[in-house]
Protein backbone atom coordinates (compact mmCIF):
# COMPACT_ATOMS: atom_id res chain seq x y z
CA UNK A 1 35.20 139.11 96.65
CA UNK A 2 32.75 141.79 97.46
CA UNK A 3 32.80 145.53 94.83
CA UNK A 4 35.18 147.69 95.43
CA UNK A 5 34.14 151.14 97.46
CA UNK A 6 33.60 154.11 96.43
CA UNK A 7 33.50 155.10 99.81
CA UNK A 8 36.24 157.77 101.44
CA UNK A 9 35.64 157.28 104.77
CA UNK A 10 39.20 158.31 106.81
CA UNK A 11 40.90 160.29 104.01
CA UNK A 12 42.28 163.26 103.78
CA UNK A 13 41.18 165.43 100.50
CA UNK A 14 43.31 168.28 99.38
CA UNK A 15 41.37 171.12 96.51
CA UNK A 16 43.53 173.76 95.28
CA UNK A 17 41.71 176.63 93.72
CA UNK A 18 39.05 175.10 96.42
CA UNK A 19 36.72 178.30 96.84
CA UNK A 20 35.42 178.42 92.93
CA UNK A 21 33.04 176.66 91.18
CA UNK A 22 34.29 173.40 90.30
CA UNK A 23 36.27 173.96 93.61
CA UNK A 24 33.89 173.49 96.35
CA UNK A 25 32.08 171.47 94.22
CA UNK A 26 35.18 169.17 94.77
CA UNK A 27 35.45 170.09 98.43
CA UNK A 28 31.48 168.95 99.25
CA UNK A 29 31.37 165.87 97.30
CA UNK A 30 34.75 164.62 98.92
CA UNK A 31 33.35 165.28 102.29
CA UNK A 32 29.70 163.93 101.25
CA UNK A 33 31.84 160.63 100.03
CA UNK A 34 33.46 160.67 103.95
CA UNK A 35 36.61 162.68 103.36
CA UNK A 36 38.13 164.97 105.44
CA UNK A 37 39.11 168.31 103.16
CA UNK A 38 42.01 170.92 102.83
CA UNK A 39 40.21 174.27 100.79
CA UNK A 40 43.29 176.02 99.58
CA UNK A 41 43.63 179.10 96.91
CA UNK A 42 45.09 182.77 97.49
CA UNK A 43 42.07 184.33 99.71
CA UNK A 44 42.08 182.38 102.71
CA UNK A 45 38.78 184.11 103.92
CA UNK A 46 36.64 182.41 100.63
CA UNK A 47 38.38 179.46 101.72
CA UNK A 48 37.26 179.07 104.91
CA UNK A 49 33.69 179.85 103.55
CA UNK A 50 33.74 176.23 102.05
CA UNK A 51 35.49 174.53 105.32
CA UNK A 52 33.03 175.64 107.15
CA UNK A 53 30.21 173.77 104.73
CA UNK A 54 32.31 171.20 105.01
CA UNK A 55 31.99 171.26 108.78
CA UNK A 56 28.24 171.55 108.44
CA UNK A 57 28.53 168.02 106.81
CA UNK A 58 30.30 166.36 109.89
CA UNK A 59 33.71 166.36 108.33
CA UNK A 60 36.81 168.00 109.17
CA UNK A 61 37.96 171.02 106.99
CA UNK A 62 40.83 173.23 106.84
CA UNK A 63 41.15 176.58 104.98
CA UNK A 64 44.76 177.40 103.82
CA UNK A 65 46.33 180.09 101.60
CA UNK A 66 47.90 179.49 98.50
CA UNK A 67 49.48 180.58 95.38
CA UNK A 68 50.16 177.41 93.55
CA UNK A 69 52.49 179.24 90.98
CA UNK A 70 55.22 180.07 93.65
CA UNK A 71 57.33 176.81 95.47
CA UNK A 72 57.70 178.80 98.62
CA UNK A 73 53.78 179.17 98.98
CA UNK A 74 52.83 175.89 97.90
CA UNK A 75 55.89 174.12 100.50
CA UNK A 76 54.29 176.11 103.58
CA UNK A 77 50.66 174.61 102.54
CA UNK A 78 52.11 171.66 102.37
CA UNK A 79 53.86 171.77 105.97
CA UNK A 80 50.59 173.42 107.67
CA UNK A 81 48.97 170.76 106.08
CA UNK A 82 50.85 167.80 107.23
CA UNK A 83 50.97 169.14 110.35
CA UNK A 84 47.27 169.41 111.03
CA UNK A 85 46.44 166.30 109.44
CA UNK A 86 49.39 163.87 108.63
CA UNK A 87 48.74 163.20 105.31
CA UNK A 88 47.02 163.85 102.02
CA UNK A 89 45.36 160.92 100.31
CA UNK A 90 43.62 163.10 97.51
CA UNK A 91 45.18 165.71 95.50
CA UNK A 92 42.53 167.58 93.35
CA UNK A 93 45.12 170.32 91.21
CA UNK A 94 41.66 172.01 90.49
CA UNK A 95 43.80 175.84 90.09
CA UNK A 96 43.25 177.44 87.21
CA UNK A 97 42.45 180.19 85.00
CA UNK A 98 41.68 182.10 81.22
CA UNK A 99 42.52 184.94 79.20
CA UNK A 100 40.03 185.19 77.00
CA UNK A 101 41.72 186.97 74.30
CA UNK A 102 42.56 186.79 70.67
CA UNK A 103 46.15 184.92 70.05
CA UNK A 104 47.33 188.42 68.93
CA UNK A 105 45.95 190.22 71.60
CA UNK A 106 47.52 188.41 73.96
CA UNK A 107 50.72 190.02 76.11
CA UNK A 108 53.46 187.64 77.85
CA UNK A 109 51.45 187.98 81.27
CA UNK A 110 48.69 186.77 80.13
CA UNK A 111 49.94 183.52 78.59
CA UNK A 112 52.32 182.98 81.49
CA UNK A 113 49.66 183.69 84.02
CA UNK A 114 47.35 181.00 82.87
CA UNK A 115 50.73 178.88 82.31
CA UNK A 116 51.77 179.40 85.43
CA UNK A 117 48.37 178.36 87.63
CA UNK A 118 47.11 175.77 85.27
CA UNK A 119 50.08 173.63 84.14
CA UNK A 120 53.22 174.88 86.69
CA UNK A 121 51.34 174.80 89.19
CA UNK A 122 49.92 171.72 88.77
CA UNK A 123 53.56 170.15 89.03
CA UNK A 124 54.24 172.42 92.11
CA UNK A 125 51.92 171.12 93.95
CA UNK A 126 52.15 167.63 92.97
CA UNK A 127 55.92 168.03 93.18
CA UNK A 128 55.09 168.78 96.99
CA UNK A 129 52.69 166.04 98.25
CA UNK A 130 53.91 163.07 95.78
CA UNK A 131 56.92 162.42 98.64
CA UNK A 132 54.63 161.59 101.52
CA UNK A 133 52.34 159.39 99.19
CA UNK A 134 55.62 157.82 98.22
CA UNK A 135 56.14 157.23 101.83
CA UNK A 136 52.88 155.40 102.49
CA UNK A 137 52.79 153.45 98.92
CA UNK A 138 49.70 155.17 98.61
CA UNK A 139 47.74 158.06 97.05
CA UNK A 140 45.53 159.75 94.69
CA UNK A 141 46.31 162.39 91.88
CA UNK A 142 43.55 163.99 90.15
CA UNK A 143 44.09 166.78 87.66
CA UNK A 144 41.76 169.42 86.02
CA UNK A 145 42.23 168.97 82.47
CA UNK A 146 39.41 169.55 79.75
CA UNK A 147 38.62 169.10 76.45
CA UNK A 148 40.47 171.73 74.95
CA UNK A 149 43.34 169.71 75.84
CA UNK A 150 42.63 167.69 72.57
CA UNK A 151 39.94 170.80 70.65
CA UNK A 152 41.18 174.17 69.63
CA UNK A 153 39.00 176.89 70.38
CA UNK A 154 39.20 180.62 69.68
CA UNK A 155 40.62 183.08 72.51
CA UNK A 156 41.73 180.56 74.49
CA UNK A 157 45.48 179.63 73.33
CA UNK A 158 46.94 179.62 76.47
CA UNK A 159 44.49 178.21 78.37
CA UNK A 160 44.05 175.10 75.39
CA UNK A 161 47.90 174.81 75.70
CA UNK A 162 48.41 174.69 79.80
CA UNK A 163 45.47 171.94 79.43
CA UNK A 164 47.30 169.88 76.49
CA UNK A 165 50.33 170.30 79.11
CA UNK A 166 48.53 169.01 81.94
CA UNK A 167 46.70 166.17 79.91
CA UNK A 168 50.81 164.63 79.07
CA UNK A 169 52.07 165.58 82.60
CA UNK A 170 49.19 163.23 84.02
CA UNK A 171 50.40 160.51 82.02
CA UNK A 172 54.21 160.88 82.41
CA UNK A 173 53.44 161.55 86.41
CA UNK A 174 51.04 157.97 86.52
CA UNK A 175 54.00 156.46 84.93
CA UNK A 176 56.49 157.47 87.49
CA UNK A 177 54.28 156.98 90.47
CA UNK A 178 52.69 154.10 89.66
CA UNK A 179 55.12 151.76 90.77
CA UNK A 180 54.82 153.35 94.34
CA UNK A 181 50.69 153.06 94.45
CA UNK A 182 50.17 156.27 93.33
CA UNK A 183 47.08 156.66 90.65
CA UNK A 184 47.40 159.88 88.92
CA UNK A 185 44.25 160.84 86.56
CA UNK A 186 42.39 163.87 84.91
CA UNK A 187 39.29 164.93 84.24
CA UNK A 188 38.24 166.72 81.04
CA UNK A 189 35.31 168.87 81.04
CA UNK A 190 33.88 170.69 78.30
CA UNK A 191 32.23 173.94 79.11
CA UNK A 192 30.86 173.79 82.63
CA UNK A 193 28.77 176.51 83.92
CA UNK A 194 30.80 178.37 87.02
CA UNK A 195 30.88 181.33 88.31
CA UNK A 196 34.72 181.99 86.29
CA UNK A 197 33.20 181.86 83.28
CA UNK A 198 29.76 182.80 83.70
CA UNK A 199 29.69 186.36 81.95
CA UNK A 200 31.70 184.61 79.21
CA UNK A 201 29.13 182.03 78.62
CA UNK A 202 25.91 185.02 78.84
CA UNK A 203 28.51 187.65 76.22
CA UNK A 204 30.42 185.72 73.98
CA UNK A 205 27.67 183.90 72.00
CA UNK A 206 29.82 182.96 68.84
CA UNK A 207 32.30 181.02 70.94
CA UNK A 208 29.53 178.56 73.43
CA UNK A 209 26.74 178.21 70.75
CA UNK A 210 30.29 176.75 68.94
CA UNK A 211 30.41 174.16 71.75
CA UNK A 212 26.64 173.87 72.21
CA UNK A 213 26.12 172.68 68.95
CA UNK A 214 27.96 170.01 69.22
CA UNK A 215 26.78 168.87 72.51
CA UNK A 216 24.78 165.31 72.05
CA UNK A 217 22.99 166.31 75.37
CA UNK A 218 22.24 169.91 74.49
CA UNK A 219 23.71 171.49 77.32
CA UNK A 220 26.24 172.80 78.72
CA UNK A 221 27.51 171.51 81.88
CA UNK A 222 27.24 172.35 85.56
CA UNK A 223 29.18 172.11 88.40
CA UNK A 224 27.54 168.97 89.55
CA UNK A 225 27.95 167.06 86.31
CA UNK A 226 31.60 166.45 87.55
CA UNK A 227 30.71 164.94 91.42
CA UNK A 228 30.54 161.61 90.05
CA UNK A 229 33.64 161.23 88.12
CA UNK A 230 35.56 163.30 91.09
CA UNK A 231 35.05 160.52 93.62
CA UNK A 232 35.19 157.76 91.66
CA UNK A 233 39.12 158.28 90.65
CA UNK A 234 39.35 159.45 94.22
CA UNK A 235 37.81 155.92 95.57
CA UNK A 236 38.66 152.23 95.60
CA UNK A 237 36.31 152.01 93.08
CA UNK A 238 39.03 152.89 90.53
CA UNK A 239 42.32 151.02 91.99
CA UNK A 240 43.19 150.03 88.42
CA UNK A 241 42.77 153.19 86.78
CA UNK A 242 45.83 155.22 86.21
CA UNK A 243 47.09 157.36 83.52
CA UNK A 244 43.33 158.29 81.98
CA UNK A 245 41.77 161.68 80.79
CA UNK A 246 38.28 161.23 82.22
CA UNK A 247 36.15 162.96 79.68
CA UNK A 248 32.90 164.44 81.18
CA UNK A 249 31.89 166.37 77.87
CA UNK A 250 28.00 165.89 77.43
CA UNK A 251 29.21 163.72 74.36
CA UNK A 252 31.61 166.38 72.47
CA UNK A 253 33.98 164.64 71.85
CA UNK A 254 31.99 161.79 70.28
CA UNK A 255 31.02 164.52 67.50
């Protein structure tokens, strides 16, 4: 019986929140792996920025607006979608964002902002392309989690709870859409190095060193630390892997 592939040659990749950092990182090693790739997040223009590297690697790319916090946005991606391609066989909730604030300092937008893209909208989308995976017994779920699903951390209370949330809604979707082929995973950084977060990292000393110093690789992560375990839950490779935080940590959560 010869190894499974890892190999996504034919498939159609969908990244929300596809024109950051850990975004197009998504988008290019999809497409390097033989994907074709939907770049979706609210400014269409950044989006198309990354289809059209995409392109320059011989795949096919489409750029599409989204706000994965409202139903009626994330149903018309999901039409234009389906239209232009048929079918999603990766979903890569990537969305997100952080308030980096104290708990107290905190207002209700704020925590329902990062609620709302990180964890609700997770659902949403996955609420919106689960059906024609359903269809075709077939299909791949990958969630951004991280490790302050499982850590506390300070100034980041909504952002550690919309992860815990999307760390138990992986495991109660897998369970659910297993039985129709579906695998549904995350993966759970630690601190990676992006553009989002980038003044954070270079101001807010007290907080990283934190997370540096318990880093068994002493460093912090970069956008290209993640390729790896992005394609493998999106390949064959991983056909019997469902249900799993991926941790890609640099070793924190050994410590």
């Amino acid at each position: 019986m010869p190894f499974p592939s890892f190999r996504l040659d034919g498939q159609v990749a969908l990244v929300t929140g596809g024109n950051g950092g850990l975004g197009s990182l998504g988008c290019r090693a999809f497409a390097e792996a033989g994907a074709d790739v939907v770049v979706a997040a609210p400014d269409a223009a950044r989006c198309e920025v990354v289809a059209q590297e995409v392109r320059a690697m011989g795949r096919r790319a489409l750029a599409v607006a989204v706000d994965v916090t409202k139903r009626v946005s994330v149903d018309a991606m999901t039409a234009r979608v389906l239209d232009a391609f048929g079918r999603v066989d990766i979903l890569f909730n990537n969305a997100g964002v952080i308030s980096p604030k104290t708990m107290i300092d905190l207002d209700d937008a704020d925590w329902h902002h990062v609620m709302d893209v990180s964890a609700t909208g997770t659902w949403q989308c996955c609420r919106a392309l689960a059906p024609q995976m359903i269809a075709r017994k077939a299909g791949r779920i990958i969630n951004m989690g991280s490790i302050l699903s499982s850590h506390g951390i300070a100034n980041r209370a909504p952002y550690c709870a919309a992860k815990a949330a999307v760390a138990n809604l992986t495991r109660a979707m897998a369970v659910e859409l297993g039985p129709h082929g579906i695998n549904v995973n995350a993966v759970a950084p630690t601190v990676i190095v992006t553009d989002l977060n980038r003044h954070l990292v270079d101001h807010q000393p007290q907080v990283y060193g934190t997370v540096l110093a318990r880093m068994p690789l002493g460093r912090l992560g970069q956008p290209e630390d993640l390729a790896g375990a992005l394609v493998f839950l999106a390949s064959p490779a991983s056909a019997f892997i469902t249900g799993q935080i991926l941790h890609v940590d640099g070793g924190f959560g050994a410590t």
